[in-house]
Protein backbone atom coordinates (compact mmCIF):
# COMPACT_ATOMS: atom_id res chain seq x y z
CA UNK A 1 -22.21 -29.70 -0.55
CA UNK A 2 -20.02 -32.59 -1.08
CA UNK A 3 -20.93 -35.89 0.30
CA UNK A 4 -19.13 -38.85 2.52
CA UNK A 5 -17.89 -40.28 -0.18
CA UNK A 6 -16.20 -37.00 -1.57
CA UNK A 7 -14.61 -36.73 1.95
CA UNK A 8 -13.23 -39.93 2.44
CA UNK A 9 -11.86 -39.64 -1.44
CA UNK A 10 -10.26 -36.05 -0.40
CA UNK A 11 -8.64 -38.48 2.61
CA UNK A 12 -7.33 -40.90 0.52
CA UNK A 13 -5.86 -37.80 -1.73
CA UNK A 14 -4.19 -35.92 0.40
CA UNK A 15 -3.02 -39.15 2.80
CA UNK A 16 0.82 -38.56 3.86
CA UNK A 17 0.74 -35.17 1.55
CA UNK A 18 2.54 -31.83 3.22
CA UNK A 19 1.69 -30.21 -0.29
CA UNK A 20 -0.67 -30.41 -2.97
CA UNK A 21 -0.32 -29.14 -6.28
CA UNK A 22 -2.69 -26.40 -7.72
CA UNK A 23 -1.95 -27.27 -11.52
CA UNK A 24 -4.34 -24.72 -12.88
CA UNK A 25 -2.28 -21.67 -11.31
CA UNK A 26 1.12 -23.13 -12.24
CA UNK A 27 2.75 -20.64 -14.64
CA UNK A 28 5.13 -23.36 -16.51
CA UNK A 29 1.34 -25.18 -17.12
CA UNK A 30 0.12 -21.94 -19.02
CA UNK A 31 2.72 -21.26 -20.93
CA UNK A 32 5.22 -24.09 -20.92
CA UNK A 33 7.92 -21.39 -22.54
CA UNK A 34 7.48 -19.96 -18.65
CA UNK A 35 10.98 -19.64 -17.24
CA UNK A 36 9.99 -19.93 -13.33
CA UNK A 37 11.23 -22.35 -11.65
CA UNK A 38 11.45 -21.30 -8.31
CA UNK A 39 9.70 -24.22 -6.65
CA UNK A 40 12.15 -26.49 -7.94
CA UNK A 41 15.11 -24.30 -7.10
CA UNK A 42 13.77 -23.99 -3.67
CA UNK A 43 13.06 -27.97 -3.05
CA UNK A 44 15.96 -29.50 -0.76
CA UNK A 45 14.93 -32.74 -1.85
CA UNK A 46 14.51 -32.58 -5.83
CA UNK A 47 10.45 -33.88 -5.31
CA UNK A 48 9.11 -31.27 -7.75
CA UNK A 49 9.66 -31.26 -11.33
CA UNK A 50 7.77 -29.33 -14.08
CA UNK A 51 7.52 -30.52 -18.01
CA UNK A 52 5.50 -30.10 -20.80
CA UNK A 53 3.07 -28.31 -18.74
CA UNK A 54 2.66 -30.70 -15.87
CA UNK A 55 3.89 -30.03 -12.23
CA UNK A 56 4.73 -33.02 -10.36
CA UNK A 57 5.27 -33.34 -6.67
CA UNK A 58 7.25 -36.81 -5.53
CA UNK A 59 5.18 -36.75 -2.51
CA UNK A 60 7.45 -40.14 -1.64
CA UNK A 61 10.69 -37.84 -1.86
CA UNK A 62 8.81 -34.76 -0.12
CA UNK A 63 10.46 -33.51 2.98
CA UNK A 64 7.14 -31.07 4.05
CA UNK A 65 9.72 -28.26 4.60
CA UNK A 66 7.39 -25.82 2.92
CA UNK A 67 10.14 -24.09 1.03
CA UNK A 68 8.32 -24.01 -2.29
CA UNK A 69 5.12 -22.95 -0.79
CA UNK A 70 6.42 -19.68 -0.06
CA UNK A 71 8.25 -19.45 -2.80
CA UNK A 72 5.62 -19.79 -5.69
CA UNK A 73 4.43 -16.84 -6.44
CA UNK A 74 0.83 -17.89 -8.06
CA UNK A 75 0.04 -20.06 -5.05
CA UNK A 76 0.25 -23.32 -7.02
CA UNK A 77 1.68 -25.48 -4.30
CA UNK A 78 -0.19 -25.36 -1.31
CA UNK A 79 0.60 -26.51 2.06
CA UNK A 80 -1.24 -28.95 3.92
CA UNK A 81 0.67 -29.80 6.97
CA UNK A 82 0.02 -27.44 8.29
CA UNK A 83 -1.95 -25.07 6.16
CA UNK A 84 -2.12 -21.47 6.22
CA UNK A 85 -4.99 -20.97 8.64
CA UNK A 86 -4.22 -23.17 11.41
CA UNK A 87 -0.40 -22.11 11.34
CA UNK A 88 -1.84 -18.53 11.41
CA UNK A 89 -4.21 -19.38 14.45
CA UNK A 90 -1.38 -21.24 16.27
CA UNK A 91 0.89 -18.45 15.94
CA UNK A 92 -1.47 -15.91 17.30
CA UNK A 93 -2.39 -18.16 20.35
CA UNK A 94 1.41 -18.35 21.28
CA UNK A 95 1.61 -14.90 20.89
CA UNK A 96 -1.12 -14.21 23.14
CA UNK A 97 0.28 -17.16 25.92
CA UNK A 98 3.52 -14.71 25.59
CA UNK A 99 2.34 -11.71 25.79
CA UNK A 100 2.72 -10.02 22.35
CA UNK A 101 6.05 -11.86 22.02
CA UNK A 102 5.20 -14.21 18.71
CA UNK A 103 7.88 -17.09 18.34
CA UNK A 104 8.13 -19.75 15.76
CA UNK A 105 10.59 -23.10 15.92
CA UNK A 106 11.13 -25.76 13.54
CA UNK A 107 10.29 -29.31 14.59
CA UNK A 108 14.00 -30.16 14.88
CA UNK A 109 14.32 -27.65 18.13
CA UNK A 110 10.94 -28.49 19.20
CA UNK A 111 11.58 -31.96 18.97
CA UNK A 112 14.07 -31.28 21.96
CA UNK A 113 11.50 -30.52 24.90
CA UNK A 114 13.32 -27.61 26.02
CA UNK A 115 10.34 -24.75 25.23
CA UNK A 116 6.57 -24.57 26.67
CA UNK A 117 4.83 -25.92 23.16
CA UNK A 118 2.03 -23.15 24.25
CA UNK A 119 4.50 -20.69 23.54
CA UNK A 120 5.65 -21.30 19.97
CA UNK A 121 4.13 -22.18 17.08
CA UNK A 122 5.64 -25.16 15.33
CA UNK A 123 6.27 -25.45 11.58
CA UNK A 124 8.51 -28.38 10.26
CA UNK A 125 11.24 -26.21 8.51
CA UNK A 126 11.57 -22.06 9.10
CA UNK A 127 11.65 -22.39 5.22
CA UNK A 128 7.37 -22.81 5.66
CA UNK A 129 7.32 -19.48 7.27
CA UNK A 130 6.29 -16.66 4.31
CA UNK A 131 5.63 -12.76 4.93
CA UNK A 132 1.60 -12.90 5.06
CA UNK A 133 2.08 -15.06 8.11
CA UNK A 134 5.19 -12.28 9.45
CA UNK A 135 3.20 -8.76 8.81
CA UNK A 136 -0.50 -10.77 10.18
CA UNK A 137 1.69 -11.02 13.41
CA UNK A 138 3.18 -7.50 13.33
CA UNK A 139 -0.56 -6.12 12.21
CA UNK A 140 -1.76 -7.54 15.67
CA UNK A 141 0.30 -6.54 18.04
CA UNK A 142 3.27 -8.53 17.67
CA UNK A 143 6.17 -6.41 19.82
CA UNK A 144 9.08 -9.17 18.25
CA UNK A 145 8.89 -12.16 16.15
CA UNK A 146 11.65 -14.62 16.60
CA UNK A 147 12.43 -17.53 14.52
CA UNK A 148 13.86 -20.46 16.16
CA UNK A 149 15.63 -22.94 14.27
CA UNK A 150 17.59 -26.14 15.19
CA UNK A 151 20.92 -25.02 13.64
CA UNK A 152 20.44 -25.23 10.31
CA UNK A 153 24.30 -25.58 9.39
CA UNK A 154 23.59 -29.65 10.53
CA UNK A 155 20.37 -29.82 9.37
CA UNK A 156 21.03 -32.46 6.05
CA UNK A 157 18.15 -30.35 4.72
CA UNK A 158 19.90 -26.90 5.09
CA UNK A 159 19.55 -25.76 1.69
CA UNK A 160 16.15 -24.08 3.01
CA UNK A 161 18.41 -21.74 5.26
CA UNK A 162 18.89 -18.95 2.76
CA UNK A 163 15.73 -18.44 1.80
CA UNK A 164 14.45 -17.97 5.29
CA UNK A 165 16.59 -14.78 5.93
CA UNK A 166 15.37 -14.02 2.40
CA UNK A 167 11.74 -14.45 4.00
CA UNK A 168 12.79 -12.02 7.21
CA UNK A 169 14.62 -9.55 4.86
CA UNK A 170 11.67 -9.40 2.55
CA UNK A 171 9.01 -8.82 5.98
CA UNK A 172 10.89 -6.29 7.93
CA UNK A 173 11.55 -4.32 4.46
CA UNK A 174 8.04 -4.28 3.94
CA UNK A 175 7.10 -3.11 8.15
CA UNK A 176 9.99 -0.51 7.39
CA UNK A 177 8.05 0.56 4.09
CA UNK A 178 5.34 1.51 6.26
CA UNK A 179 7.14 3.02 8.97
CA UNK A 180 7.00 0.03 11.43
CA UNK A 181 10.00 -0.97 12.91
CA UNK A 182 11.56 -4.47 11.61
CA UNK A 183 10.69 -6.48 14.35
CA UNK A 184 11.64 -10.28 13.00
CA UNK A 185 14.92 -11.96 14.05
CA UNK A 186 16.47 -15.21 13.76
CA UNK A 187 18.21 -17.39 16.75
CA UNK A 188 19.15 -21.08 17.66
CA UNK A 189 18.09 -20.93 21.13
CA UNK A 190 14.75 -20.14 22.39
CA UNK A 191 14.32 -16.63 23.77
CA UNK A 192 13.97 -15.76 27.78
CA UNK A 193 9.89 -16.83 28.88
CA UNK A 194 9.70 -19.89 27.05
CA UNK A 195 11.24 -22.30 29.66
CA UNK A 196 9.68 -25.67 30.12
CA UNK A 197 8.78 -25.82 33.90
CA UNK A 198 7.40 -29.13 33.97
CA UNK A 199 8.35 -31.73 31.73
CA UNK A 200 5.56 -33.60 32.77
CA UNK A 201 3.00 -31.02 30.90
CA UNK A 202 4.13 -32.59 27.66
CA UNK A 203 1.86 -35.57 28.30
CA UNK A 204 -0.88 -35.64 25.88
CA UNK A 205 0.68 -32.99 23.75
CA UNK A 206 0.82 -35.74 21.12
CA UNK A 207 -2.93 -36.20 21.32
CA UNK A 208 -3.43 -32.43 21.20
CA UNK A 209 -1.31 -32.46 18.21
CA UNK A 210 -3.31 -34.82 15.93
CA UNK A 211 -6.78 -32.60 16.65
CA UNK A 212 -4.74 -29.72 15.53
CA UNK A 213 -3.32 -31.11 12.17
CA UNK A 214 -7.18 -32.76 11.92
CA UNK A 215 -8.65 -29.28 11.97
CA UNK A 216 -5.93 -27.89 9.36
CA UNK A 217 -6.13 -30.95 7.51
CA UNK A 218 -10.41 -30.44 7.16
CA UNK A 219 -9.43 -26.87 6.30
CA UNK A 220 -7.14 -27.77 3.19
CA UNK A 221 -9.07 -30.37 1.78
CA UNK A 222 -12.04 -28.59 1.79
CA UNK A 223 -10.83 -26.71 -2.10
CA UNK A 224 -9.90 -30.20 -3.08
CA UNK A 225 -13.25 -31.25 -2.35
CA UNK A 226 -15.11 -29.00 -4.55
CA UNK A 227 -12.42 -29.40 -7.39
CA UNK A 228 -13.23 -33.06 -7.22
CA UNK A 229 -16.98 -32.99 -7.14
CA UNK A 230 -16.52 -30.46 -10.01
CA UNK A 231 -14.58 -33.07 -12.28
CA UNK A 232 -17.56 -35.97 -11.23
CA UNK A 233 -20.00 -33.53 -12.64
CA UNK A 234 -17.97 -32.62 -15.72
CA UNK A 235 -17.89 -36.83 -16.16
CA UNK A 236 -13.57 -36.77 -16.88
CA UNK A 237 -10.39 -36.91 -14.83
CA UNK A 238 -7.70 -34.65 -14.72
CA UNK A 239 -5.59 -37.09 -17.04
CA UNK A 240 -8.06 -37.37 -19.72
CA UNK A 241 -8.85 -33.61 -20.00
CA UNK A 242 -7.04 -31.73 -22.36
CA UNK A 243 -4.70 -29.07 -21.27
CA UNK A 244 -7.40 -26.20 -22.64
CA UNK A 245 -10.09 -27.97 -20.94
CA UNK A 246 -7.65 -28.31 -17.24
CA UNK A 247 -7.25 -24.30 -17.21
CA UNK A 248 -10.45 -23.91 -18.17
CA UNK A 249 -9.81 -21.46 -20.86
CA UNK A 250 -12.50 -19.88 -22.84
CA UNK A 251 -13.73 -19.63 -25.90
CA UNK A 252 -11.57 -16.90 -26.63
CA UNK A 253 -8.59 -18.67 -25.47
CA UNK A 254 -8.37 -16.26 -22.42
CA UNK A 255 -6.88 -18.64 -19.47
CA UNK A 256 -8.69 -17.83 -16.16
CA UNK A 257 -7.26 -15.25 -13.44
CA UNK A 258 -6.63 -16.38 -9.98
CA UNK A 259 -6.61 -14.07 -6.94
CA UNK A 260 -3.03 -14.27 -4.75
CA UNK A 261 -4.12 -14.67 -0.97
CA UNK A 262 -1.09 -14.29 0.26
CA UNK A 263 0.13 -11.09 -0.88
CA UNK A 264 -3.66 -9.75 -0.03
CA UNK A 265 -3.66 -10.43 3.62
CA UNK A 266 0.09 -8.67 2.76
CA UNK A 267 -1.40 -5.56 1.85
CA UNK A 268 -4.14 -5.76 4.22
CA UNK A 269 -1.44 -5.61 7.15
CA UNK A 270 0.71 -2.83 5.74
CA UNK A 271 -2.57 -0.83 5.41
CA UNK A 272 -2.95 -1.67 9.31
CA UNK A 273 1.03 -0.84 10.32
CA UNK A 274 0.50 2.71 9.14
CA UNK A 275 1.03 5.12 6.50
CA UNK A 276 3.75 4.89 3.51
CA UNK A 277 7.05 6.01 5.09
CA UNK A 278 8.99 5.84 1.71
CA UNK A 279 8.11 6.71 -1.69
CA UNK A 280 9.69 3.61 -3.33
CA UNK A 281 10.85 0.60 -1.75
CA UNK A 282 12.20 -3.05 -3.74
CA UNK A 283 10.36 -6.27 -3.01
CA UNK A 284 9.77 -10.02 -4.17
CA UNK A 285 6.28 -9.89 -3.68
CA UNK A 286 5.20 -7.29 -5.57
CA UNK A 287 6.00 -5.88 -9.18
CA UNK A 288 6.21 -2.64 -11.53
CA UNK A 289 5.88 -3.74 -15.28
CA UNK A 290 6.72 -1.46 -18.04
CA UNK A 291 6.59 -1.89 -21.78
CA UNK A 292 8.27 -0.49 -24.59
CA UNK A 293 5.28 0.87 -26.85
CA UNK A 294 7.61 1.41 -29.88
CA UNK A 295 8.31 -2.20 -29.90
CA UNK A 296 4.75 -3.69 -28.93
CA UNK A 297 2.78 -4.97 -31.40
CA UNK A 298 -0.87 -4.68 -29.43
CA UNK A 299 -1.15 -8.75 -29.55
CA UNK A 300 -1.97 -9.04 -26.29
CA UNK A 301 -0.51 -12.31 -25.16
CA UNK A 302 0.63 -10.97 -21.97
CA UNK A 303 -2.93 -10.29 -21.30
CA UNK A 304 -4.13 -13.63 -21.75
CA UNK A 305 -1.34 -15.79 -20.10
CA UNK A 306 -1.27 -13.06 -16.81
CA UNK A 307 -2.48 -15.78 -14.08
CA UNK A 308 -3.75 -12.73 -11.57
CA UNK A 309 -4.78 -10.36 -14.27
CA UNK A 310 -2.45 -7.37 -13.33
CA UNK A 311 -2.22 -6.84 -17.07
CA UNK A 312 -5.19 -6.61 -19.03
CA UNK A 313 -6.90 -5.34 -22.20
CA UNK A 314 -8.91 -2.03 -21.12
CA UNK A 315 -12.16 -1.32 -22.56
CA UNK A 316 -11.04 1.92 -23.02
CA UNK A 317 -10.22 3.26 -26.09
CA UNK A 318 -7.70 6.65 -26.44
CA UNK A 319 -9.55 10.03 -27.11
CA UNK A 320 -9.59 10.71 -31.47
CA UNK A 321 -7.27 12.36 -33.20
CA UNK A 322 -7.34 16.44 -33.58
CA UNK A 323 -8.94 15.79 -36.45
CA UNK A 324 -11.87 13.59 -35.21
CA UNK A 325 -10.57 10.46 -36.81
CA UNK A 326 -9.99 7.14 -34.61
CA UNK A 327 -6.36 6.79 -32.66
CA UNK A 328 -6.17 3.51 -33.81
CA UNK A 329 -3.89 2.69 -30.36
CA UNK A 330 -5.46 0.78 -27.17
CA UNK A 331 -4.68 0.55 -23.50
CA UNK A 332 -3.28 -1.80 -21.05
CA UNK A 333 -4.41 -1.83 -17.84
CA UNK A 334 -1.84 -2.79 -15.16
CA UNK A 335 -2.44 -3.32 -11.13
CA UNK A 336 0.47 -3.18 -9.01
CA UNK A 337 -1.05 -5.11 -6.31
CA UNK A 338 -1.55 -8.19 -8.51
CA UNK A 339 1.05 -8.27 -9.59
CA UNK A 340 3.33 -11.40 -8.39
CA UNK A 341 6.65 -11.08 -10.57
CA UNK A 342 5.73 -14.82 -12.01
CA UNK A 343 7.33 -13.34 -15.34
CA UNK A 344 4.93 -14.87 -17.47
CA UNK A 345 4.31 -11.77 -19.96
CA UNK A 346 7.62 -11.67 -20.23
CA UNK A 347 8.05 -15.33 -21.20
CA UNK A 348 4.91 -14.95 -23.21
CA UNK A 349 5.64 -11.98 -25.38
CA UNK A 350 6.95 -12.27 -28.92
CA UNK A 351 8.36 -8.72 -28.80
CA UNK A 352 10.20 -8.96 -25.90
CA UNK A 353 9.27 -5.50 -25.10
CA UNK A 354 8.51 -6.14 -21.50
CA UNK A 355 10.36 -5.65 -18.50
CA UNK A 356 9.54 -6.63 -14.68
CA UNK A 357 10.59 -4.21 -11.68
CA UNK A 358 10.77 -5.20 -8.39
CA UNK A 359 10.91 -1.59 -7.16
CA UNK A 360 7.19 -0.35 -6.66
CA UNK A 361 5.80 2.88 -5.96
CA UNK A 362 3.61 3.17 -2.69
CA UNK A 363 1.25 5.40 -4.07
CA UNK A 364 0.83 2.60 -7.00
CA UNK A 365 0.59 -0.17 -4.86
CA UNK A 366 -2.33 0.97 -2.87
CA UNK A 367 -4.33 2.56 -5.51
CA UNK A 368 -7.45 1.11 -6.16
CA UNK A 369 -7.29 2.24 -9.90
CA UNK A 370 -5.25 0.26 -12.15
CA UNK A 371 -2.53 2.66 -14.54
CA UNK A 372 -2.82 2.81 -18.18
CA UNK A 373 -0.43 1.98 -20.55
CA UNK A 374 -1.16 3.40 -23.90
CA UNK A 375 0.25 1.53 -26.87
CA UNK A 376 -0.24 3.13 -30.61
CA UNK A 377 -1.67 1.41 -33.10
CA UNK A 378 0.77 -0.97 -34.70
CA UNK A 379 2.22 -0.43 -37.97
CA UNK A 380 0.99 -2.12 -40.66
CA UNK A 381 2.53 -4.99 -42.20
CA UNK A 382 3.67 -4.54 -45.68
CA UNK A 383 2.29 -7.39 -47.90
CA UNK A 384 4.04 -10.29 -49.62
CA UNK A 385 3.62 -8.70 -53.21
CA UNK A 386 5.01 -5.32 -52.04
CA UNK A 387 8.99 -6.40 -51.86
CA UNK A 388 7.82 -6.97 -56.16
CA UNK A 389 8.73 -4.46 -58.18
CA UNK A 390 6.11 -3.61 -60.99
């Protein structure tokens, strides 16, 4: 259990932070030939910046919009004010206080006093909204979801706008995938209900506030915590580790696997929305990845740079030959549901015999049992002295 002292250190690291940088599940600080750069694409305010594998966030030139928290598909940015679970709880109370209506407003149209704060959650850009957060609501109960922003066409940090209808697009495809009716909208204006009767009920809001971001705060820091105590016991900092000893890889050079809890508590609310109404259906969140056996050379990079471990090396080996003699071929193993479309086997491999779908199969997706991809033994290399003649 960490100590006072490991507290009050967590303080000090996460003081005037909205995000915090998971290095470790960064897929440009794996591979640094990793072509995502989504954070940074997604960052209204150019704080984030990722070279020869380090990921920097300017926490100075930070706006806390969120944007590349929902973004990231391996989780390495994580958001702090507010984190997941207290945005998550705060949401579900002013759903409740509402009666099954959920509403969420940026702090620009909060800001304004003209909604009952009991009755919307807060986030400080719509852009800090993702689809766990959407489908948890619609898994509950949830009879609408609106999204209230503060018109985003003045906002000076309205480069965030697109990706929040990317954000609703992406939930209310997934509800419709399992035959629950898209239920999140967008407006400027806070919906019917939500009147402030009494401006006066705003007093002490502010002091309510701070025990709210307290408990979300204690809730963050508490993986920062153990990563810290973990680096006092190792006796080394971050910046004096090498980059193999950072991930963690092991002896084999295998980097570690990281479970996504995003697109879990994803899954776990389609599962509660219903059945599959639609064989196929095309997502961000999710991937199909397909290989080219008659280009694959069996090295198995993508296996070893795969931050979730959707692709790896099965301990299976194909059945023998008709004639009893080994296949000499292998198998991957690939799980749907892990997969995050980071594209780091495709980055990784040297055949370039992979390919990424975001179209999915259902019946794939929720399969406990991963699918096999069989590759055949490679060819063998001819040797330097064969191109002699004799």
């Amino acid at each position: 259990m960490p100590n006072i002292a490991d507290i009050i250190e967590v303080a000090e690291e996460l003081e005037d932070k909205a995000v915090v940088p998971a290095s470790k599940r960064c897929v440009a600080v794996r591979n640094r030939n990793a072509s995502c750069r989504k954070c940074i694409d997604a960052c209204p305010a150019d704080a984030i910046s990722v070279h020869n594998n380090v990921l920097n966030v300017d926490h100075k030139a930070c706006v806390g919009c969120g944007a590349c928290t929902v973004v990231c598909p391996t989780e390495a940015l994580i958001p702090v004010r507010p984190a997941d679970e207290a945005l998550e709880q705060a949401a579900a109370e002013a759903m409740a206080a509402l009666d099954g209506r959920a509403v969420i407003a940026c702090a620009r149209i909060a800001s304004k006093g003209l909604a009952d704060p009991h009755k919307f959650a807060e986030v400080p850009c719509l852009a800090r909204v993702d689809e766990s957060l959407l489908l948890g609501l619609a898994a509950v109960g949830a009879k609408d979801i609106v999204l209230v922003d503060g018109c985003c066409k003045t906002c000076r940090f309205r480069k965030t706008s697109p990706g929040v209808d990317e954000t609703i697009a992406s939930a209310n495809n997934l509800m419709q995938a399992q035959g629950a009716p898209a239920m999140v909208s967008r407006a400027s204006e806070f919906p019917q209900g939500l009147a402030l009767k009494n401006a006066n009920s705003l007093l002490g809001e502010a002091r309510r506030g701070f025990f709210t971001s307290a408990t979300s705060w204690t809730a963050s820091a508490a993986g920062k915590t153990a990563e810290m105590v973990i680096r006092k016991n190792l006796g080394m900092k971050a910046k004096d580790a090498t980059l193999h000893e950072q991930l963690g890889a092991g002896a084999s050079g295998t980097l570690p696997q990281f479970q996504e809890r995003r697109r879990s508590q994803v899954l776990d609310a389609m599962d509660r929305l219903g059945e599959p109404a639609v064989e196929q259906f095309e997502t961000r969140l999710f991937g199909r990845v397909e290989i080219d056996a008659s280009l694959c050379n069996s090295c198995g990079m993508c296996a070893v740079f795969c931050p979730t471990g959707a692709l790896s090396k099965s301990p299976i080996e194909p059945s023998p030959n008709a004639d009893g003699t080994p296949d000499g071929g292998s198998f991957l193993e690939f799980s749907c549901a892990e997969c995050v479309q980071c594209g780091l086997c495709v980055d990784a491999c040297m055949k370039k015999c992979i390919t990424i779908r975001p179209q999915v199969r259902t019946a794939e997706l929720f399969d406990f049992e991963p699918r096999f991809i069989y590759l055949p033994k490679p060819q063998a290399r001819p040797g330097i002295l064969s191109n002699f003649k004799r």
